[in-house]
Protein backbone atom coordinates (compact mmCIF):
# COMPACT_ATOMS: atom_id res chain seq x y z
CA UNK A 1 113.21 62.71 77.88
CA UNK A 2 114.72 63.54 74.40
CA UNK A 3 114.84 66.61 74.67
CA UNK A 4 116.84 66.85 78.44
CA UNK A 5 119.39 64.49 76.74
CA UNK A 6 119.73 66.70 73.85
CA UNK A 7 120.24 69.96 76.21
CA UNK A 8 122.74 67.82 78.43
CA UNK A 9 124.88 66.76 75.44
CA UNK A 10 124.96 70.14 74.45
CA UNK A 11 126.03 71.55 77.48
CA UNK A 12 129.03 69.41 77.40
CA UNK A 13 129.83 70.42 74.73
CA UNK A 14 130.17 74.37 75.82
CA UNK A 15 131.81 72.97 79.02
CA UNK A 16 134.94 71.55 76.59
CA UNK A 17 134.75 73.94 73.74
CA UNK A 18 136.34 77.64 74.14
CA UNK A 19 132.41 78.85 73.03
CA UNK A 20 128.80 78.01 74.54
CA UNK A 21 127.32 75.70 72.57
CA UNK A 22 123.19 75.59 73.05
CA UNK A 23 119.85 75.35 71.43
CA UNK A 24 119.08 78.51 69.69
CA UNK A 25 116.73 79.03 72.49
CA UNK A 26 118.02 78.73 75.47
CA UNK A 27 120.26 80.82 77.50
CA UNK A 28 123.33 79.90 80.41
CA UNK A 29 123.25 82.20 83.25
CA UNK A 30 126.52 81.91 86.13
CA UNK A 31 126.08 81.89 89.29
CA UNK A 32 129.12 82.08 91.91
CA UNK A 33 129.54 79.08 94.56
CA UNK A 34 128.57 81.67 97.69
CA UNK A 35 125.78 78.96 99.35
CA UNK A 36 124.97 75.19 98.50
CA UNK A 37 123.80 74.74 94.62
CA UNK A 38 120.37 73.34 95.72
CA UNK A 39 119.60 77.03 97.65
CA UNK A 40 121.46 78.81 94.95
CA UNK A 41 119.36 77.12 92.48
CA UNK A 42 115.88 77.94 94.47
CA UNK A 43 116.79 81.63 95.27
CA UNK A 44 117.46 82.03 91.43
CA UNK A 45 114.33 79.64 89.57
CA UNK A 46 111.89 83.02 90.34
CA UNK A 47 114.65 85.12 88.00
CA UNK A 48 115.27 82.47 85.24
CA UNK A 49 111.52 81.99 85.03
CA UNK A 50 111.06 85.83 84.77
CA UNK A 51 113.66 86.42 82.48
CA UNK A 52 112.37 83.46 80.43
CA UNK A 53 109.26 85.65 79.64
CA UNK A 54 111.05 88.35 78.85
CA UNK A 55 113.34 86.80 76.22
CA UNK A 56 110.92 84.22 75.09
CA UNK A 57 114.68 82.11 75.89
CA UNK A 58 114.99 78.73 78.10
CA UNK A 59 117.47 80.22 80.94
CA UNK A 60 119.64 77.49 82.34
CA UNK A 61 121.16 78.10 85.97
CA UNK A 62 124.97 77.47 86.12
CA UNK A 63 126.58 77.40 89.89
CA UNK A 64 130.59 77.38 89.33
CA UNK A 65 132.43 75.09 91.20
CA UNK A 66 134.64 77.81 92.98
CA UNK A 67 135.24 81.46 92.47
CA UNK A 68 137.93 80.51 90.07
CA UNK A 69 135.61 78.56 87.87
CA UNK A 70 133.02 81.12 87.27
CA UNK A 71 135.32 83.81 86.68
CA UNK A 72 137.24 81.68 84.18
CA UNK A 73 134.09 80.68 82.34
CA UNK A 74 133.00 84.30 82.32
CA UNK A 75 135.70 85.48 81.19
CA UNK A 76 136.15 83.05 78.38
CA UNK A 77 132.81 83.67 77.23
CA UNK A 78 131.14 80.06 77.69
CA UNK A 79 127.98 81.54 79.59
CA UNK A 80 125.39 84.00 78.39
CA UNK A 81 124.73 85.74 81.86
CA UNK A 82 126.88 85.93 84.70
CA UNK A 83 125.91 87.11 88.48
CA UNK A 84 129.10 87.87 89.95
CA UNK A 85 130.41 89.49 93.10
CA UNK A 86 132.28 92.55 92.99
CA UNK A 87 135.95 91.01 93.18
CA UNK A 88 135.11 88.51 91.11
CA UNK A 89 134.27 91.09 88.19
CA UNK A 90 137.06 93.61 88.98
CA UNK A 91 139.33 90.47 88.80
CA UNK A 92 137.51 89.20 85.68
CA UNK A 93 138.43 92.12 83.87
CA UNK A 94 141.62 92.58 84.60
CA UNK A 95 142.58 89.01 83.54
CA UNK A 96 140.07 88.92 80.25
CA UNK A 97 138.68 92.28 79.72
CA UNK A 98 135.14 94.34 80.49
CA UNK A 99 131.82 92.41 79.72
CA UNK A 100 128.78 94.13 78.74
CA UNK A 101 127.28 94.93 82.29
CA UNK A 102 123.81 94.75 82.52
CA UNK A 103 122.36 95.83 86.18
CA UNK A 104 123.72 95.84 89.63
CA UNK A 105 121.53 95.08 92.79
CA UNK A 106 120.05 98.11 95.01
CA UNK A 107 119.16 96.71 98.33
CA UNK A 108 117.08 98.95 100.94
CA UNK A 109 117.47 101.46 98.24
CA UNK A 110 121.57 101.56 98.11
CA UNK A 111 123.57 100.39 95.12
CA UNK A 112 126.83 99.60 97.85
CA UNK A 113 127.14 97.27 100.46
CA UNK A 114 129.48 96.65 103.30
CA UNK A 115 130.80 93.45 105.16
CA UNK A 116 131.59 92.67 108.91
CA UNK A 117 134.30 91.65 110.68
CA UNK A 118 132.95 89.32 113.14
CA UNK A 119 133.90 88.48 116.45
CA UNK A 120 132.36 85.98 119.50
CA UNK A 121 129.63 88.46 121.40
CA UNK A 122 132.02 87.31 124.89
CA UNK A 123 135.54 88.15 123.31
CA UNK A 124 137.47 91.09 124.30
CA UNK A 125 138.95 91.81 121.24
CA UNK A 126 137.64 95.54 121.09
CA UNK A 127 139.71 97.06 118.00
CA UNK A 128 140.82 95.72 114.77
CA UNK A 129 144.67 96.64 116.20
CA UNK A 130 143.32 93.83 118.74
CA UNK A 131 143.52 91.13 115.93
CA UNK A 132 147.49 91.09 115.84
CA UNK A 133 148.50 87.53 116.44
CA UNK A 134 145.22 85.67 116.08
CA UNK A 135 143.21 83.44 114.32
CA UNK A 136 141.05 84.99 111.77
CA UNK A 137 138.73 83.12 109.36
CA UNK A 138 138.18 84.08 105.72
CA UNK A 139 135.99 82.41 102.81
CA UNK A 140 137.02 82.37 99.60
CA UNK A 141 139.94 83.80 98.68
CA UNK A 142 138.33 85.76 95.59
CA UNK A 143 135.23 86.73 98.02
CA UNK A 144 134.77 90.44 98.01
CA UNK A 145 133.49 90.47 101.87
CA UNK A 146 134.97 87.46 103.19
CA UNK A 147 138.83 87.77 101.79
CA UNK A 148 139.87 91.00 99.90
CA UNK A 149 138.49 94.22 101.49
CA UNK A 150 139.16 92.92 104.86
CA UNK A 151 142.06 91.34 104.27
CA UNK A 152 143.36 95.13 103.04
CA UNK A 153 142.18 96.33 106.00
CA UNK A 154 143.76 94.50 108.45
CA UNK A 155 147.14 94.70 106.10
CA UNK A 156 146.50 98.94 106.50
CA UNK A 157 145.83 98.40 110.26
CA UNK A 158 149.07 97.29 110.92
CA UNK A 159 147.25 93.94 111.74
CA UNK A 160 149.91 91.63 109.76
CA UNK A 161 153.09 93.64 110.75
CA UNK A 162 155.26 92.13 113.52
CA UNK A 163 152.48 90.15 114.94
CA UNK A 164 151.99 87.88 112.33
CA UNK A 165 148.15 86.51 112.07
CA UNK A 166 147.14 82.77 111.24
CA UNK A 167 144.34 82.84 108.97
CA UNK A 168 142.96 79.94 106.91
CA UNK A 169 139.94 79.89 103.74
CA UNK A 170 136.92 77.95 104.76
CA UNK A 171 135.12 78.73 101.94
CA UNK A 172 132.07 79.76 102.44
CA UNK A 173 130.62 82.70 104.85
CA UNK A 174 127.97 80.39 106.75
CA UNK A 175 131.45 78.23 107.46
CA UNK A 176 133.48 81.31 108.86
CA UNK A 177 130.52 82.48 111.01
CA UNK A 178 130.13 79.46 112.39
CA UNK A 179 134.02 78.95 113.21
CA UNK A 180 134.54 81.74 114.93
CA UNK A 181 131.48 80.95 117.04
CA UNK A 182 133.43 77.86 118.05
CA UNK A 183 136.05 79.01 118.71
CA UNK A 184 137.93 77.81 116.05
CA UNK A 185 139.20 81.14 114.84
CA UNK A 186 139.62 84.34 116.94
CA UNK A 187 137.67 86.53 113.99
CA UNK A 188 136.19 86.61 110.77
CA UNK A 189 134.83 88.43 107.62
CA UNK A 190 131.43 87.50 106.40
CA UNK A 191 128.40 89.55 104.24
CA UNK A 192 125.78 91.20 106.27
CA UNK A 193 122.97 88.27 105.71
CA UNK A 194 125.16 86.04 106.91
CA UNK A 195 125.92 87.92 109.85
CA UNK A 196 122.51 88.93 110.64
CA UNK A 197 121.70 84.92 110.39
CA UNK A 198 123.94 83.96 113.02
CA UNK A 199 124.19 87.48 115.15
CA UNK A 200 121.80 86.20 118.04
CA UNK A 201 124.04 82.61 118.78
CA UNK A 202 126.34 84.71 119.62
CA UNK A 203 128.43 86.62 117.14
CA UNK A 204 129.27 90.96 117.12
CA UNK A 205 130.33 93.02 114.44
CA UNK A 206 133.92 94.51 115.28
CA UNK A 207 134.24 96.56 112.63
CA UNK A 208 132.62 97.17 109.12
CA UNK A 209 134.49 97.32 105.46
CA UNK A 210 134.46 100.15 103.43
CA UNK A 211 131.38 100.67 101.03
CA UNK A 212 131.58 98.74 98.02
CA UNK A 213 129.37 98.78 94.96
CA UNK A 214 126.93 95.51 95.06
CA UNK A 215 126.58 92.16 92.93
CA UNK A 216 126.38 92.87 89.15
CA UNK A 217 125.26 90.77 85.95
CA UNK A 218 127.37 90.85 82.91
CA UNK A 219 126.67 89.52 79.48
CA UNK A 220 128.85 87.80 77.28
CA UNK A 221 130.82 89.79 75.07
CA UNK A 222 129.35 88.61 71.51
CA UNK A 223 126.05 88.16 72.94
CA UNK A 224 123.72 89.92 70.07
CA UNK A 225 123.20 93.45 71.16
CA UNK A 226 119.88 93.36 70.24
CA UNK A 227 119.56 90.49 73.10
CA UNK A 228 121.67 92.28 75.63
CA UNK A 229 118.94 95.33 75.74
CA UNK A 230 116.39 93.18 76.08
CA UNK A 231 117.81 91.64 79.19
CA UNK A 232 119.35 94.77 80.55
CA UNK A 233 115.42 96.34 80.12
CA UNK A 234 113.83 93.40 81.71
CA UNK A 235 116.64 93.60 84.93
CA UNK A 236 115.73 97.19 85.32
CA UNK A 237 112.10 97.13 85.14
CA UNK A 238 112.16 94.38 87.39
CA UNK A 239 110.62 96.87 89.81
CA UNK A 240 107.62 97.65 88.54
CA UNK A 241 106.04 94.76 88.74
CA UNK A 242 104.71 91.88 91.60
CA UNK A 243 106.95 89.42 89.33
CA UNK A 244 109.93 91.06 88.86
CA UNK A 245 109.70 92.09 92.93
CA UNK A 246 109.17 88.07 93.96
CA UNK A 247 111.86 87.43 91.96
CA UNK A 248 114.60 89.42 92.83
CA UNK A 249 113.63 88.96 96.73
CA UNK A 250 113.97 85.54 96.47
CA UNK A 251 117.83 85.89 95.95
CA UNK A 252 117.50 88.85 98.55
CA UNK A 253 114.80 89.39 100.92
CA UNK A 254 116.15 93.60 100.43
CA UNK A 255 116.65 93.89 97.57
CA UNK A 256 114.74 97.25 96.13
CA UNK A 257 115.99 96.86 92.71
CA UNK A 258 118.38 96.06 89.83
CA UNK A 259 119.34 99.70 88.60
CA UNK A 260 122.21 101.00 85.92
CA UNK A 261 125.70 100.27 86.67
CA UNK A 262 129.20 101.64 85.23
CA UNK A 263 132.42 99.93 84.96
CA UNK A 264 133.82 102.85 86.93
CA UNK A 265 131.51 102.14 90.09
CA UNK A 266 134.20 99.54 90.83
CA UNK A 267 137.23 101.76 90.71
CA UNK A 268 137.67 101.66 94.54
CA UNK A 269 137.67 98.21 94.51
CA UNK A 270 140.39 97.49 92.18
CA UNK A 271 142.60 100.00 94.13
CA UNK A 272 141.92 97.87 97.55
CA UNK A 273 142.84 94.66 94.88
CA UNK A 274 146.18 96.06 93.51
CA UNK A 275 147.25 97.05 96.66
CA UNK A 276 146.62 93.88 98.36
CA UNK A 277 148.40 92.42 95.67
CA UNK A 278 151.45 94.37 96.54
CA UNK A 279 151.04 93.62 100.33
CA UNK A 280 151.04 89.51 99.40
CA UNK A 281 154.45 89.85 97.08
């Protein structure tokens, strides 16, 4: 009982100081608000217990408030580890700088992924042209798949010009999917899972996004080097063994691997960003 006191009152600490503050031997790894904290928490135990092993380090599982949050702490350096979704790191490091990156996610053996644009399975909205003047749901507004790429693409479709859209945040995916089957909203964007989970009440894919490089973990940026290899090693031989596979399946049922990653992989991305930052001036 001592000792969860102890690691409590030290993780106030890092949550009011500008640096982490923990036991020598334990590690904070981020994870983005994209599903409830209790199933965030489960999907990632297998991974902290894995990497525990590895680093012969107590990892601690952080889920960020909002988007916002994590990126903020990330970028400030008061976690360890970070999982983060592509916008989220593109807008990371344009705000605080580039992170050590440590591994990116291959699922069914690609290192990209791409989102849908979902409509009711009965609607006869054909074409994303066919989205000028309605509803349309999006998650969080600094969600890769359910905000920025299709919110460019709509903007480049013409989508937004002289038939002005409503659209509103609902923040999460599970809540856009579910909107639109209502309907609540006309359309939405949402990841593949969460499309797949809610395709047969009644949902179709109008159109998909362009490919995007997947989910990547970052390190802090004084995090010992000697520390960041050993993490980096034990994300990328994650696929060699029964553990490692359990592990990373139970965040993704897909997922074939974590495997290198560049800063430069998410170059396309921050072009889609900038110019959707020119389209909302």
């Amino acid at each position: 009982m001592l000792r969860i006191y102890a690691l409590l009152f030290l993780l106030s600490l890092s949550m009011t100081s500008g640096k982490p503050v923990y036991a020598k031997d334990s590690l904070l790894l981020a994870v983005h608000p994209y599903l409830a904290v209790k199933e965030i928490e489960k999907k990632f135990t297998p991974l902290v217990e894995y990497l525990a092993q590895k680093t012969g380090k107590k990892i601690i599982i952080r889920v960020g408030s909002n988007y916002q949050e994590h990126i903020r702490f990330i970028g400030t350096d008061k976690v360890d580890i970070a999982y983060m979704g592509p916008a989220s790191y593109v807008s990371m490091t344009k705000e605080y700088g580039k992170k050590p990156v440590l591994a990116r996610l291959e699922v069914n053996g690609q290192a990209f992924f791409q989102g849908n644009i979902i409509v009711r399975k009965n609607s006869n909205i054909k074409t994303i042209q066919d989205l000028k003047g309605k509803r349309i749901a999006y998650g969080d507004p600094n969600s890769t798949m359910s905000y920025i790429v299709p919110h460019h693409m709509l903007h480049k479709a013409g989508v937004y010009a002289k038939h002005p859209s409503t659209h509103d945040f609902l923040y999460s995916h599970n809540n856009v999917a579910m909107a639109v089957l209502s309907g609540d909203f006309d359309a939405g964007a949402v990841k593949p899972a969460v499309f797949k989970k809610f395709e047969s009440k009644g949902l179709r894919t109008l159109v998909l996004t362009p490919k995007i490089s997947e989910h990547l973990f970052v390190a802090r940026t004084d995090l010992p080097e000697n520390e960041i290899t050993v993490i980096r090693n034990a994300f990328l031989d994650m696929r060699n063994s029964d553990e490692g596979l359990a592990a990373m399946r139970a965040i993704k049922k897909n997922i074939t691997g974590l495997v290198k990653v560049s800063d430069h992989h998410y170059d396309n991305l921050r072009v889609i960003i900038n110019e959707t930052d020119n389209f909302n001036k």
